[in-house]
PDB file of N, CA and C in Angstrom:
ATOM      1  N   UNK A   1       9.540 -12.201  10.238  1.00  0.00           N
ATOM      2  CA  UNK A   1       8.935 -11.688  11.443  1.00  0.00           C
ATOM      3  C   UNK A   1       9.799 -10.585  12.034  1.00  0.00           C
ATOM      4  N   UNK A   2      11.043 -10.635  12.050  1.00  0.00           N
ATOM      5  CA  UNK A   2      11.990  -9.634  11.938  1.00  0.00           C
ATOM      6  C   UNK A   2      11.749  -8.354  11.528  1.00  0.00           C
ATOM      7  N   UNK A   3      11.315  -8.800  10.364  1.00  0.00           N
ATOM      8  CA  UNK A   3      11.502  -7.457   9.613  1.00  0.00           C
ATOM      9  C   UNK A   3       9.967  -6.313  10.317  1.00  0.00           C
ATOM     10  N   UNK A   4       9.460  -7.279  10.496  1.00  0.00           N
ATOM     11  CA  UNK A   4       7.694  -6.753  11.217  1.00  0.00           C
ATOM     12  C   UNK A   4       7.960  -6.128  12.344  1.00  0.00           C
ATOM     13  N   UNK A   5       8.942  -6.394  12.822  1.00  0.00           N
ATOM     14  CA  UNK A   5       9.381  -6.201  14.532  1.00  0.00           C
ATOM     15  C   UNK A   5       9.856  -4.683  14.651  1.00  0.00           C
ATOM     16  N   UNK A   6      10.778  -4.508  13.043  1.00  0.00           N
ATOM     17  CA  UNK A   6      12.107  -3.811  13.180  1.00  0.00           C
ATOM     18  C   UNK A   6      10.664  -2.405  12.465  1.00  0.00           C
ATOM     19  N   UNK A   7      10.248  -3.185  11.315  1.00  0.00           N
ATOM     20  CA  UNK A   7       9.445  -1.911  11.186  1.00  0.00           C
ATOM     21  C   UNK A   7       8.238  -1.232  12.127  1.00  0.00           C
ATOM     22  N   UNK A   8       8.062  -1.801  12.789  1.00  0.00           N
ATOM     23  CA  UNK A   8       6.614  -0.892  14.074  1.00  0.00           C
ATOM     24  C   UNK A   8       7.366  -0.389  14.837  1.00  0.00           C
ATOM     25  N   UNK A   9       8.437  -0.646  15.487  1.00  0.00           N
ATOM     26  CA  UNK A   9       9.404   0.105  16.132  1.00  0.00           C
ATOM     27  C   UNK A   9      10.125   1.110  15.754  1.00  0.00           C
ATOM     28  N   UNK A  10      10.233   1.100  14.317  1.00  0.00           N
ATOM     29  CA  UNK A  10      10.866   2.189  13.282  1.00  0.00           C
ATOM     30  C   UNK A  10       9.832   3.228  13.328  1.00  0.00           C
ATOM     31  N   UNK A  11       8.464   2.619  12.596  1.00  0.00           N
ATOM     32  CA  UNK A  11       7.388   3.846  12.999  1.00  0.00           C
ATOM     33  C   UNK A  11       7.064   4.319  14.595  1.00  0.00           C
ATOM     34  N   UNK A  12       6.922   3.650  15.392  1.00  0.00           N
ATOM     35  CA  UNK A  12       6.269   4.253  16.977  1.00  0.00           C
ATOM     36  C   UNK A  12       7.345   4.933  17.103  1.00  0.00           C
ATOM     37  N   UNK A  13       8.993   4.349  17.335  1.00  0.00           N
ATOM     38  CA  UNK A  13       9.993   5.353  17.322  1.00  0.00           C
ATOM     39  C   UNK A  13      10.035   7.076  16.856  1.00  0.00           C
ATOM     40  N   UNK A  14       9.088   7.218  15.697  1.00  0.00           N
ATOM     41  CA  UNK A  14       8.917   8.300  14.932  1.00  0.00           C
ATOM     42  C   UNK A  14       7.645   9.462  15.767  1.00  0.00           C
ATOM     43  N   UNK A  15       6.775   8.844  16.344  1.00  0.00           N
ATOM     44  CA  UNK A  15       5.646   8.986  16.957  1.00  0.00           C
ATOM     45  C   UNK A  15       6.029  10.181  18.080  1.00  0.00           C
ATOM     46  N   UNK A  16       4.931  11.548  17.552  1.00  0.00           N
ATOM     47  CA  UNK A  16       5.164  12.577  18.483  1.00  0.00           C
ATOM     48  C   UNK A  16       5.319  11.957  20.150  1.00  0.00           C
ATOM     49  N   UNK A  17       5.850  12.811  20.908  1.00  0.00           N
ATOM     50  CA  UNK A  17       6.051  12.379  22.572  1.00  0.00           C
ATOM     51  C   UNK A  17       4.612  11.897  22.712  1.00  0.00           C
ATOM     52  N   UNK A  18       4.408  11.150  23.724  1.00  0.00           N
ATOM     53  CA  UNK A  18       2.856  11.248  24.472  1.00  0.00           C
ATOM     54  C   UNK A  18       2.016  10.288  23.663  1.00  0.00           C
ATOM     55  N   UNK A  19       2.253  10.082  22.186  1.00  0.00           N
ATOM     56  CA  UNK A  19       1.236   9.932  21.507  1.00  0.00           C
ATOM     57  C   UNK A  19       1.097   8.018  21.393  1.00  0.00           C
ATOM     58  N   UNK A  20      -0.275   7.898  21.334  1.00  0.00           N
ATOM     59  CA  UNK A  20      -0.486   6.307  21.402  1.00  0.00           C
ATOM     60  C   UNK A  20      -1.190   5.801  20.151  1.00  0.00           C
ATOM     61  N   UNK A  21      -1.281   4.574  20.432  1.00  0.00           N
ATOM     62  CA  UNK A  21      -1.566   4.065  19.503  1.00  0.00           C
ATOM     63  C   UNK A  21      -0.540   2.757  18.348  1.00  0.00           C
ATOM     64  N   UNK A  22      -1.399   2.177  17.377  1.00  0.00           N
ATOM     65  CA  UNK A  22      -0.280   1.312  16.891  1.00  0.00           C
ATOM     66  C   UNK A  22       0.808   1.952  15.520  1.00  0.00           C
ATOM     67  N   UNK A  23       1.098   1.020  14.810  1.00  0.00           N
ATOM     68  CA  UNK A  23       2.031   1.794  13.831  1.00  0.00           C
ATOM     69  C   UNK A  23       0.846   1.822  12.993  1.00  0.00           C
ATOM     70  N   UNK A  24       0.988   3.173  11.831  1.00  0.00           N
ATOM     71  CA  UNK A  24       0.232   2.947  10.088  1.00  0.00           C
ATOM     72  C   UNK A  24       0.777   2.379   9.291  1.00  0.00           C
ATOM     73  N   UNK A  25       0.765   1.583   8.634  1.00  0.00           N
ATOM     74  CA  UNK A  25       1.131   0.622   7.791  1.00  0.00           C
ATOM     75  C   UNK A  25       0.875   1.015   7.077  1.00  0.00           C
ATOM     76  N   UNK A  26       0.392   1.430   5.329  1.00  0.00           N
ATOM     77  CA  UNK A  26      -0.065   1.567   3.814  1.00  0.00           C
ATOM     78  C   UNK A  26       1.238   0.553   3.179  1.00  0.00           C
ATOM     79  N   UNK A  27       0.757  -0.434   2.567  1.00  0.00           N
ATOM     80  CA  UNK A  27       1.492  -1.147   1.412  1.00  0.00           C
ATOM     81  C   UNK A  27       0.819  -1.183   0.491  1.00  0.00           C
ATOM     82  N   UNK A  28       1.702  -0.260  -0.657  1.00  0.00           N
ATOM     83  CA  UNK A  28       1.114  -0.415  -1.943  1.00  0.00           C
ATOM     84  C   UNK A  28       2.178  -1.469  -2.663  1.00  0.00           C
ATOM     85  N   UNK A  29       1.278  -2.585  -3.434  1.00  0.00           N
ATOM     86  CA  UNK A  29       1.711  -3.467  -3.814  1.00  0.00           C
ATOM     87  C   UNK A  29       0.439  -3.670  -5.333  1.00  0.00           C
ATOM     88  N   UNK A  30       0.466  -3.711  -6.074  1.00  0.00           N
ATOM     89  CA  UNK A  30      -0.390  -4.701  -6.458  1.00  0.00           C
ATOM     90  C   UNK A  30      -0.160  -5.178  -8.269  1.00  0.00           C
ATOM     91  N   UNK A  31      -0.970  -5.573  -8.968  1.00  0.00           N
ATOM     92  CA  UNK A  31      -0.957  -5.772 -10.584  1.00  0.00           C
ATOM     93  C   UNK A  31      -1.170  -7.333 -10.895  1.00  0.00           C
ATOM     94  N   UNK A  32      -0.868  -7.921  -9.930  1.00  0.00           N
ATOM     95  CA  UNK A  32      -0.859  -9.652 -10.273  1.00  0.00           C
ATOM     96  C   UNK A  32      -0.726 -10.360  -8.988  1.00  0.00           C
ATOM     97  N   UNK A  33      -1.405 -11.219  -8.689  1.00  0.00           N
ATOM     98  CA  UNK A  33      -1.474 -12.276  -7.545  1.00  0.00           C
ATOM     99  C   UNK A  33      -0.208 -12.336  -7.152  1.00  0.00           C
ATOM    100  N   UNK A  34       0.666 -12.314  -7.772  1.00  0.00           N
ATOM    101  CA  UNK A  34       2.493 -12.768  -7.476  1.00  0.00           C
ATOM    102  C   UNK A  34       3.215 -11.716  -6.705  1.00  0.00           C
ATOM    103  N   UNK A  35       2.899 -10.178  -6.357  1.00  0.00           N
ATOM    104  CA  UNK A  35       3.141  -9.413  -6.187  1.00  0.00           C
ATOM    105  C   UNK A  35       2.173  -9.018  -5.044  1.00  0.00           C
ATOM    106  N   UNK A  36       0.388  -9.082  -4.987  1.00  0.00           N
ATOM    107  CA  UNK A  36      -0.069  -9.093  -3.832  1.00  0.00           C
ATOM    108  C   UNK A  36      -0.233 -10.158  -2.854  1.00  0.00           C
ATOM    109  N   UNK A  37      -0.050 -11.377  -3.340  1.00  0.00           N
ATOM    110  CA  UNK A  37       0.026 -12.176  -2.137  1.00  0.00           C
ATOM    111  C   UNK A  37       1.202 -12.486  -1.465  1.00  0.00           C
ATOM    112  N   UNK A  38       2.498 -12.068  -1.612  1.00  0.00           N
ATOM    113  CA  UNK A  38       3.390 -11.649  -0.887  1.00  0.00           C
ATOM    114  C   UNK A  38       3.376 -10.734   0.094  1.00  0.00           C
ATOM    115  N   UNK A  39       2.817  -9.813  -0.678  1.00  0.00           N
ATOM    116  CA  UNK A  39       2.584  -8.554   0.225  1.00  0.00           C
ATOM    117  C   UNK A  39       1.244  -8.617   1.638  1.00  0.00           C
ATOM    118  N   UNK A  40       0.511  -9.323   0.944  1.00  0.00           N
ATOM    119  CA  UNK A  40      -0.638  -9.861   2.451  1.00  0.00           C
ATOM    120  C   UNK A  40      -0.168 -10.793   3.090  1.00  0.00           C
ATOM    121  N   UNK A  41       1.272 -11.938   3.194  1.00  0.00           N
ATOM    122  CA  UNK A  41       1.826 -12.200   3.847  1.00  0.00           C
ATOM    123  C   UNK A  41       2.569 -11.186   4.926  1.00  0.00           C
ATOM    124  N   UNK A  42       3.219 -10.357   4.291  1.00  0.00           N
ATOM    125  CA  UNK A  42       4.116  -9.125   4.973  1.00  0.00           C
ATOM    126  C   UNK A  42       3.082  -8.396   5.992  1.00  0.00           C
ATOM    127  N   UNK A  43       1.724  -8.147   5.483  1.00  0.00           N
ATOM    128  CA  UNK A  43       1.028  -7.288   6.191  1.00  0.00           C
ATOM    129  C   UNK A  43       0.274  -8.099   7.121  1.00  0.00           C
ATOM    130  N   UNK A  44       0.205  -9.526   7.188  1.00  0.00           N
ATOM    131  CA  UNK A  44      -0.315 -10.375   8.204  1.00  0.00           C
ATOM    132  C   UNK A  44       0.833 -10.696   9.275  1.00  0.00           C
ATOM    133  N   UNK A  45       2.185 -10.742   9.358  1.00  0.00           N
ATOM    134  CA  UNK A  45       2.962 -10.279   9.900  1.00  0.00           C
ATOM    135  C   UNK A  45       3.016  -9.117  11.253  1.00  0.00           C
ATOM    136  N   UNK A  46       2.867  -7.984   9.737  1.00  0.00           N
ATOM    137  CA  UNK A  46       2.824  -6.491  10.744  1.00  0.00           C
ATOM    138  C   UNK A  46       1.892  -6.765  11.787  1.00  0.00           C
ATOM    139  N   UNK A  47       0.427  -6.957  11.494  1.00  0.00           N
ATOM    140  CA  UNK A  47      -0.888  -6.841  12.149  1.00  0.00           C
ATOM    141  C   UNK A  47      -0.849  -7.683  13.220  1.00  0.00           C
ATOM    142  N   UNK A  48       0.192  -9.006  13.119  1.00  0.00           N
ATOM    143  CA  UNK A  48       0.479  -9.835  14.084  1.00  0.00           C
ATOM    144  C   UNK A  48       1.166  -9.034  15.404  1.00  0.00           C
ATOM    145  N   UNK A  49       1.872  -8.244  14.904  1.00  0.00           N
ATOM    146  CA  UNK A  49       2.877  -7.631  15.307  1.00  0.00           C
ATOM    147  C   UNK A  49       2.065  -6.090  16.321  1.00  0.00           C
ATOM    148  N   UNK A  50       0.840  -5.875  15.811  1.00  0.00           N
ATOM    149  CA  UNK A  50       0.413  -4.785  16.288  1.00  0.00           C
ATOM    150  C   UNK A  50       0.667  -3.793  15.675  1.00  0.00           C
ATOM    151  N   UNK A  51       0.599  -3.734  13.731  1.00  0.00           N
ATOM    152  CA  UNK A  51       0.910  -2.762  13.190  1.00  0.00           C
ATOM    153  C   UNK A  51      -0.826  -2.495  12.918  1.00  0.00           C
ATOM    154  N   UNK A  52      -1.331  -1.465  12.245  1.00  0.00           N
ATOM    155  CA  UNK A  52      -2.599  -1.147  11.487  1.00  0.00           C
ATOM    156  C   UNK A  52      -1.989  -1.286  10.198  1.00  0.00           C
ATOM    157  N   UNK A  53      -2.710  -2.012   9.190  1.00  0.00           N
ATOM    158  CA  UNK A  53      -2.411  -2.076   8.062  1.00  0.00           C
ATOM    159  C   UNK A  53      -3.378  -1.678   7.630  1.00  0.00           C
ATOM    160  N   UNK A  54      -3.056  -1.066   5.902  1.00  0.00           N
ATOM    161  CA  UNK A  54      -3.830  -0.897   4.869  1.00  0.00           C
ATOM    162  C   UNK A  54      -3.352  -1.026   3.691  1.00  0.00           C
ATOM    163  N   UNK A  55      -3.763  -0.978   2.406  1.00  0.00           N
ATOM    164  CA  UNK A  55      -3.550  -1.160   1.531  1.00  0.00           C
ATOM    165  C   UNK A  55      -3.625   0.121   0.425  1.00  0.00           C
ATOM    166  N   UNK A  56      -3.203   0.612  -0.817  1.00  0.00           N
ATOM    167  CA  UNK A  56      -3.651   1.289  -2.127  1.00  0.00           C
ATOM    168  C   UNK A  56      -3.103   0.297  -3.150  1.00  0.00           C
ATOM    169  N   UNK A  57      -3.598   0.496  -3.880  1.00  0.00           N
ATOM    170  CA  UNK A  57      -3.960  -0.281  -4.945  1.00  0.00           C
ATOM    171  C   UNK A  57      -4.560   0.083  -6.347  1.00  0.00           C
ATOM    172  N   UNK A  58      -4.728  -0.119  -7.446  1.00  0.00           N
ATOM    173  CA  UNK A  58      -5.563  -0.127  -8.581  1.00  0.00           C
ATOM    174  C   UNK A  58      -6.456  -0.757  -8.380  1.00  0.00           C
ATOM    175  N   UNK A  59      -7.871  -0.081  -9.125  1.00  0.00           N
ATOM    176  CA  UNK A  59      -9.112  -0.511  -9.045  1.00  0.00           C
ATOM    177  C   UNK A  59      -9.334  -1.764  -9.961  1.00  0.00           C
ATOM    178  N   UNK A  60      -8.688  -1.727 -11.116  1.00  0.00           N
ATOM    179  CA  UNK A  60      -9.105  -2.909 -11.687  1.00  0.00           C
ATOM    180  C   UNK A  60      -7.883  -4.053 -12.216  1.00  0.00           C
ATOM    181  N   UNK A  61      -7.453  -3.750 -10.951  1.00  0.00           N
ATOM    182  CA  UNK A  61      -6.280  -5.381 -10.373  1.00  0.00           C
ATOM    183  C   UNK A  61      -6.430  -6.606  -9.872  1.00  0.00           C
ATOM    184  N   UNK A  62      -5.965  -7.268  -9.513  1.00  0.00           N
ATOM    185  CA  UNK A  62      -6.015  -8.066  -8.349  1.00  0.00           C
ATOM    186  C   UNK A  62      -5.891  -8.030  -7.051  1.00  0.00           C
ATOM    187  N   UNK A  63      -5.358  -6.431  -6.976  1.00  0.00           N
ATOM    188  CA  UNK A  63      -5.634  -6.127  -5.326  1.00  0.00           C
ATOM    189  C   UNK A  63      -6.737  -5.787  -4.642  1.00  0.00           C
ATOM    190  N   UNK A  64      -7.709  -5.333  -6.087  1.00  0.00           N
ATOM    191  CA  UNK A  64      -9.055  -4.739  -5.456  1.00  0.00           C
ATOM    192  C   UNK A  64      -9.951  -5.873  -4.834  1.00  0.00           C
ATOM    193  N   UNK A  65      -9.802  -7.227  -5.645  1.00  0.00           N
ATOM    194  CA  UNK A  65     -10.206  -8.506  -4.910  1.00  0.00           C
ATOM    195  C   UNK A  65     -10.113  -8.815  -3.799  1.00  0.00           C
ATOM    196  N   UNK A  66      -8.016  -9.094  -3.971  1.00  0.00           N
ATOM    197  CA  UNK A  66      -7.875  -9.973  -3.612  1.00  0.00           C
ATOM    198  C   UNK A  66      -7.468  -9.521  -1.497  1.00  0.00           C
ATOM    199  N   UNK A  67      -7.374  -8.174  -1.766  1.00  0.00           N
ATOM    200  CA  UNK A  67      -7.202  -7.537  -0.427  1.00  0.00           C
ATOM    201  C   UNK A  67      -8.264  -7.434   0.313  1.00  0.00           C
ATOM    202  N   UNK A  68      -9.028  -6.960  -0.554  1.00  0.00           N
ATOM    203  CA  UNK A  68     -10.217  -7.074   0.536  1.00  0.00           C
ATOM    204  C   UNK A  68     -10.870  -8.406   1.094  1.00  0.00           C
ATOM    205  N   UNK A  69     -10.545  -9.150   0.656  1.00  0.00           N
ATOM    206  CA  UNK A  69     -11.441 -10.612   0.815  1.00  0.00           C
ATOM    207  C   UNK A  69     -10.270 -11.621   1.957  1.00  0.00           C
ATOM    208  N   UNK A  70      -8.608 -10.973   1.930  1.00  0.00           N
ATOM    209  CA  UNK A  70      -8.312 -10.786   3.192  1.00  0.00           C
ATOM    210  C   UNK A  70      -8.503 -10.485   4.229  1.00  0.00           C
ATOM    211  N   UNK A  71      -9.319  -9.103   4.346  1.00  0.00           N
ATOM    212  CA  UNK A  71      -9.628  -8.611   5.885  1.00  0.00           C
ATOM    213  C   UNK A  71      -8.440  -7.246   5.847  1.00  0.00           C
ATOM    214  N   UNK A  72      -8.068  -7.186   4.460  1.00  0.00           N
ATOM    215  CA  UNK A  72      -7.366  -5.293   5.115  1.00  0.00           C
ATOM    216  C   UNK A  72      -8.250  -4.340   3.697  1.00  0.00           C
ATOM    217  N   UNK A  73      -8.607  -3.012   4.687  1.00  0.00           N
ATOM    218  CA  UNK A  73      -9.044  -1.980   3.985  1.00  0.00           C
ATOM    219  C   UNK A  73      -8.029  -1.756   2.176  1.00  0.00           C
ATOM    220  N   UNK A  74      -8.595  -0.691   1.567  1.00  0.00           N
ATOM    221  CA  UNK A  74      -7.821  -0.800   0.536  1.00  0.00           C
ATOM    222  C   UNK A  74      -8.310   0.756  -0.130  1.00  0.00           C
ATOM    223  N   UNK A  75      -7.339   1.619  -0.124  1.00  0.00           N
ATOM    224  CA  UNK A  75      -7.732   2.741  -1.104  1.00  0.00           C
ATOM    225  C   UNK A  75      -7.773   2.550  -2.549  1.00  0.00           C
ATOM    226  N   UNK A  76      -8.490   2.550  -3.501  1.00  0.00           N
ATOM    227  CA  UNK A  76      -8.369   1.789  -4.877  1.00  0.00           C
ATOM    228  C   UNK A  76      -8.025   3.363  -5.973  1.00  0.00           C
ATOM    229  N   UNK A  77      -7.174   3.191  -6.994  1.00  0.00           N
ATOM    230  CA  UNK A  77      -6.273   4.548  -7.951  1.00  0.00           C
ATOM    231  C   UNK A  77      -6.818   4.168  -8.752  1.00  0.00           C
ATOM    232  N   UNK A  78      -7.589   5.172  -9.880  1.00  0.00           N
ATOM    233  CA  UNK A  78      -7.392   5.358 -11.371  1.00  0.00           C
ATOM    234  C   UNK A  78      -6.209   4.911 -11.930  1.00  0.00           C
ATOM    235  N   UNK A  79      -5.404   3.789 -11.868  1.00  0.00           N
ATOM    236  CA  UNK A  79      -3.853   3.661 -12.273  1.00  0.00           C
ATOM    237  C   UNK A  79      -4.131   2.196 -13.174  1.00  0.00           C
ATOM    238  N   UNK A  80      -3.264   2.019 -14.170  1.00  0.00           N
ATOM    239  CA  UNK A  80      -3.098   1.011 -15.498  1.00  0.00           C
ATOM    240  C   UNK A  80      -1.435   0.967 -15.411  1.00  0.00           C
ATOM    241  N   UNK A  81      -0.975  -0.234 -15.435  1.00  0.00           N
ATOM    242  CA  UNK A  81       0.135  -0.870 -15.537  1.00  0.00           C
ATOM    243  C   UNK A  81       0.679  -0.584 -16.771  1.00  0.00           C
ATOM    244  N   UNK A  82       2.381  -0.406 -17.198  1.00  0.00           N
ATOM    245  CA  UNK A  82       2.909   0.338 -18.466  1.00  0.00           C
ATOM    246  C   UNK A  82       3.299  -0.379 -19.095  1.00  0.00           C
ATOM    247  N   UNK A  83       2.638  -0.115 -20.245  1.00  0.00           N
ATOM    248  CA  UNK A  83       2.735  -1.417 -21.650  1.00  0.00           C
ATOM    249  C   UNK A  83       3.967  -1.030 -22.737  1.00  0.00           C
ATOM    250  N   UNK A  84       5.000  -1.407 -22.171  1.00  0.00           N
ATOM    251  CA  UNK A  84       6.210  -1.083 -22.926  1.00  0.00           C
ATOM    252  C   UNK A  84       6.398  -0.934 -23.976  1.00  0.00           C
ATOM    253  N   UNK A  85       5.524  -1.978 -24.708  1.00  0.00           N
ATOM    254  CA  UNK A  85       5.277  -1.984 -26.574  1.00  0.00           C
ATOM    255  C   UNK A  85       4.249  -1.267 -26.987  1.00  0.00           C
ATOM    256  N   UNK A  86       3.900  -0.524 -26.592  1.00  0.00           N
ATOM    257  CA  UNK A  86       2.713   0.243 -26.778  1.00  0.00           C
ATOM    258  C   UNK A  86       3.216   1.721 -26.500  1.00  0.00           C
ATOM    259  N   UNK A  87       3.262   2.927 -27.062  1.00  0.00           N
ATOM    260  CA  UNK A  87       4.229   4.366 -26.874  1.00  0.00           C
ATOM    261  C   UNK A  87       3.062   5.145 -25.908  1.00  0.00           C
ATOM    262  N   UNK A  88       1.639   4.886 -27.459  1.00  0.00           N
ATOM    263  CA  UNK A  88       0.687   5.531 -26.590  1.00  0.00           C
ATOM    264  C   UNK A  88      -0.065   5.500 -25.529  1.00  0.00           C
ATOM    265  N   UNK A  89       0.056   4.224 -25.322  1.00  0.00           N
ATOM    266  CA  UNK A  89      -0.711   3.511 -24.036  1.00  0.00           C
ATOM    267  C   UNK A  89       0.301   3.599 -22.848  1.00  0.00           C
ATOM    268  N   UNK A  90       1.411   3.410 -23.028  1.00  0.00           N
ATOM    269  CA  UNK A  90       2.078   3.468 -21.593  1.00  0.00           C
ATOM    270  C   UNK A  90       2.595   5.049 -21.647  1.00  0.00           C
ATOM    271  N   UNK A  91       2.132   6.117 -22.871  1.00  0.00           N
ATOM    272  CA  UNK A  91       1.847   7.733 -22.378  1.00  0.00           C
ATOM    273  C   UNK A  91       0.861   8.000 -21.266  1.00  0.00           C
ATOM    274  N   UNK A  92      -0.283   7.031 -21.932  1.00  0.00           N
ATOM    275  CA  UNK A  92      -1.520   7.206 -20.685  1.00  0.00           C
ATOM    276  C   UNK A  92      -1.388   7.103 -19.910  1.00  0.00           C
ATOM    277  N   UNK A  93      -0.472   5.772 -19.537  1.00  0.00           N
ATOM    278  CA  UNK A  93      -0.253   5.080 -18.151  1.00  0.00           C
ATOM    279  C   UNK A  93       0.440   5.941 -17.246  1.00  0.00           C
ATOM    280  N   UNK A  94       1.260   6.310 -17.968  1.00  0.00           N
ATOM    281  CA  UNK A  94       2.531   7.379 -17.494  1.00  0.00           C
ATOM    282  C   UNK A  94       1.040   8.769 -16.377  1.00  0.00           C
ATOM    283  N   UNK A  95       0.252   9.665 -17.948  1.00  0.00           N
ATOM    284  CA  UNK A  95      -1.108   9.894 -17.068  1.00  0.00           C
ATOM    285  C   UNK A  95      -1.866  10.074 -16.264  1.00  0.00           C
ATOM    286  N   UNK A  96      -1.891   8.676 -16.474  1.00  0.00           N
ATOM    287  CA  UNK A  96      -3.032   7.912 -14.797  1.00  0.00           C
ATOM    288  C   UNK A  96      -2.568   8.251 -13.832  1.00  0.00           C
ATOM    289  N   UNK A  97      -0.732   7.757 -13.701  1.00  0.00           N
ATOM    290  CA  UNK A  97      -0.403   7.853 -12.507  1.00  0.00           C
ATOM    291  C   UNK A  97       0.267   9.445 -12.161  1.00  0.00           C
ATOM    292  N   UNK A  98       0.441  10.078 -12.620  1.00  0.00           N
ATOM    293  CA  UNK A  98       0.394  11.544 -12.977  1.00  0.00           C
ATOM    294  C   UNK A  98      -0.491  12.119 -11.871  1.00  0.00           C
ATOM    295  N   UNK A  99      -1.733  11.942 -12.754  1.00  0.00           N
ATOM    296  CA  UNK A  99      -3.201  12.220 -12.075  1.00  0.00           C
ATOM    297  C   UNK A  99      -3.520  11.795 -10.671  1.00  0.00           C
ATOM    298  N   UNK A 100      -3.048  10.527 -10.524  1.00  0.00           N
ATOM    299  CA  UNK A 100      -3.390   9.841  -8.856  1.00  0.00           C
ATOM    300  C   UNK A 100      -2.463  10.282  -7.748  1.00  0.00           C
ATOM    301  N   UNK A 101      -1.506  11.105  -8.193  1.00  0.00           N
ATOM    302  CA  UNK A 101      -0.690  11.375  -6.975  1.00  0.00           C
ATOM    303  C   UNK A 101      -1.239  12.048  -5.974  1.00  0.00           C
ATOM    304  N   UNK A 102      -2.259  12.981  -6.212  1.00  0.00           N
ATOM    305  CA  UNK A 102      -2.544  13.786  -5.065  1.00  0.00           C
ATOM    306  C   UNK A 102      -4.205  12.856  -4.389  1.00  0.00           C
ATOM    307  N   UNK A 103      -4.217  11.905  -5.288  1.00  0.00           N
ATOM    308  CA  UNK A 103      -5.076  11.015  -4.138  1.00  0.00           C
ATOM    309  C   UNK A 103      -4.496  10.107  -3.366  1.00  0.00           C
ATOM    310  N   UNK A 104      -3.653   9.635  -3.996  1.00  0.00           N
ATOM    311  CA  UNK A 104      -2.725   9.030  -3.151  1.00  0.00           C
ATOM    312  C   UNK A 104      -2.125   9.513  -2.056  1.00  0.00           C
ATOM    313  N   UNK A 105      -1.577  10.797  -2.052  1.00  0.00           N
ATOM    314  CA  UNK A 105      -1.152  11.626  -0.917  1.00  0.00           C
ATOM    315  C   UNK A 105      -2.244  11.770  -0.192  1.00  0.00           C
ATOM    316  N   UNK A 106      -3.689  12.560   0.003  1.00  0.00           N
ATOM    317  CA  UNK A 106      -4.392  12.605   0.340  1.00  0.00           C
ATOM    318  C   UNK A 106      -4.688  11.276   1.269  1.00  0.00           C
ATOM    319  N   UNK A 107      -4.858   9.726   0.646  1.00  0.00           N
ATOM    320  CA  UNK A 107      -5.003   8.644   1.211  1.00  0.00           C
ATOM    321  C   UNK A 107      -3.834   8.734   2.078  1.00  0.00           C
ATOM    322  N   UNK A 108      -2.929   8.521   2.361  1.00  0.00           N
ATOM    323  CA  UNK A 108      -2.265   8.136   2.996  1.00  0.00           C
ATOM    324  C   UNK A 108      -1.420   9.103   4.301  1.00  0.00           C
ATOM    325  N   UNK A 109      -2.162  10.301   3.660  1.00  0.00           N
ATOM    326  CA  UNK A 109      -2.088  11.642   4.872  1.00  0.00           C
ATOM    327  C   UNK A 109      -3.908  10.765   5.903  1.00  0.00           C
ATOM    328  N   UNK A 110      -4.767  10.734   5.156  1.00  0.00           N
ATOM    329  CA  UNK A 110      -6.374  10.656   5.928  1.00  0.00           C
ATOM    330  C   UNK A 110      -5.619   9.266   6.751  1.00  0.00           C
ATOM    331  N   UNK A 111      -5.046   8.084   6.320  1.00  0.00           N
ATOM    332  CA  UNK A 111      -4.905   7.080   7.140  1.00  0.00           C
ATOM    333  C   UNK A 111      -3.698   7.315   8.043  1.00  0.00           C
ATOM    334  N   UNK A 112      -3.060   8.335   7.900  1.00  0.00           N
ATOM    335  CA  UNK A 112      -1.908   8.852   9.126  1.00  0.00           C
ATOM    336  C   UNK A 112      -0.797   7.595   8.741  1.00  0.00           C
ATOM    337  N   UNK A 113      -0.602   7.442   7.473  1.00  0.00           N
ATOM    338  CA  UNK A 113       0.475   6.782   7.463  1.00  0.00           C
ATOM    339  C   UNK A 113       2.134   6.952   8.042  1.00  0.00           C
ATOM    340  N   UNK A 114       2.264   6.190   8.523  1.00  0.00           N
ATOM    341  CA  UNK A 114       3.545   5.797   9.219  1.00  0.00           C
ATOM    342  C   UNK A 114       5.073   5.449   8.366  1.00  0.00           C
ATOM    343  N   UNK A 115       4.325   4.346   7.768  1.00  0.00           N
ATOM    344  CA  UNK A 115       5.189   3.658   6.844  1.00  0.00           C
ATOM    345  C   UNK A 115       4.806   3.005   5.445  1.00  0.00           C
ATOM    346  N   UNK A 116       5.341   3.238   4.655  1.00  0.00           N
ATOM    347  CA  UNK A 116       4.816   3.479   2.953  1.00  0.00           C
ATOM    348  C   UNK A 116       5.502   2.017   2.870  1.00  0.00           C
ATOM    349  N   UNK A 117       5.209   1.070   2.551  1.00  0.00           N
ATOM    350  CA  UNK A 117       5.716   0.124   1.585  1.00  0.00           C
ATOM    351  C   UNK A 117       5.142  -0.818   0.710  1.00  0.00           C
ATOM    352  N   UNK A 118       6.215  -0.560  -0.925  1.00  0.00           N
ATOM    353  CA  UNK A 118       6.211  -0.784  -2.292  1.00  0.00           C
ATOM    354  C   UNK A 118       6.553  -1.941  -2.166  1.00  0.00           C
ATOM    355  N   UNK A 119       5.481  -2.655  -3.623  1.00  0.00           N
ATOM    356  CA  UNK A 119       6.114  -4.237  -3.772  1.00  0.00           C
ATOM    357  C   UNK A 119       5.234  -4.476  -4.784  1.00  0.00           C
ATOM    358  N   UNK A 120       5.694  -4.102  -5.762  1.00  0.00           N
ATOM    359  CA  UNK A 120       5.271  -4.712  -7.418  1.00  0.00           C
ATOM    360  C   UNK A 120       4.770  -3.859  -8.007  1.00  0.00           C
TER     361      UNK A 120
END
């Protein structure tokens, strides 16, 4: 709960003079239940806290489920997880995520993100 406290204050701290409103949250987290349901702990936290949360994610993960059926929005990436034993497949992967950066930026400029945080 700490850490929820220390981060909305980290973002509003950042927040032009004058300006209102709560913190932006984006946590990108996702690939396996073990990795997003940690992370919708963290972001039930923030929201407790009076952060806005959201999510990005891969479309055909477990975040595309399992976030939304939480109750937080979710930008969903063309992105595939990197298959180490595989040269050509985790070339692609390499790719995908290549390719998604400028939606990703895009997402997270349109939701006025605040604060970016990674977890899996």
């Amino acid at each position: 709960m700490e850490v929820a406290r220390s981060l909305a204050r980290s973002a509003s701290g950042r927040r032009r003079a004058g300006a209102r409103g709560l913190p932006r949250v984006v946590i990108a987290a996702g690939g396996t239940a073990g990795h997003v349901v940690p992370a919708l702990a963290v972001a039930d936290a923030l929201r407790a806290e009076g952060a806005d949360v959201s999510f990005i994610g891969a479309a055909d993960r477990s975040e595309a489920e399992l976030v939304p059926a939480a109750g937080y929005e979710i930008e969903l990436l063309r992105v595939r997880g990197l298959e180490r034993g595989n040269p050509v497949r985790a070339a692609g992967a390499a790719g995908l995520a290549a390719a998604a950066v400028p939606a990703a930026r895009r997402a997270l400029r349109q939701r006025g993100a605040e604060v970016l945080l990674g977890g899996g």
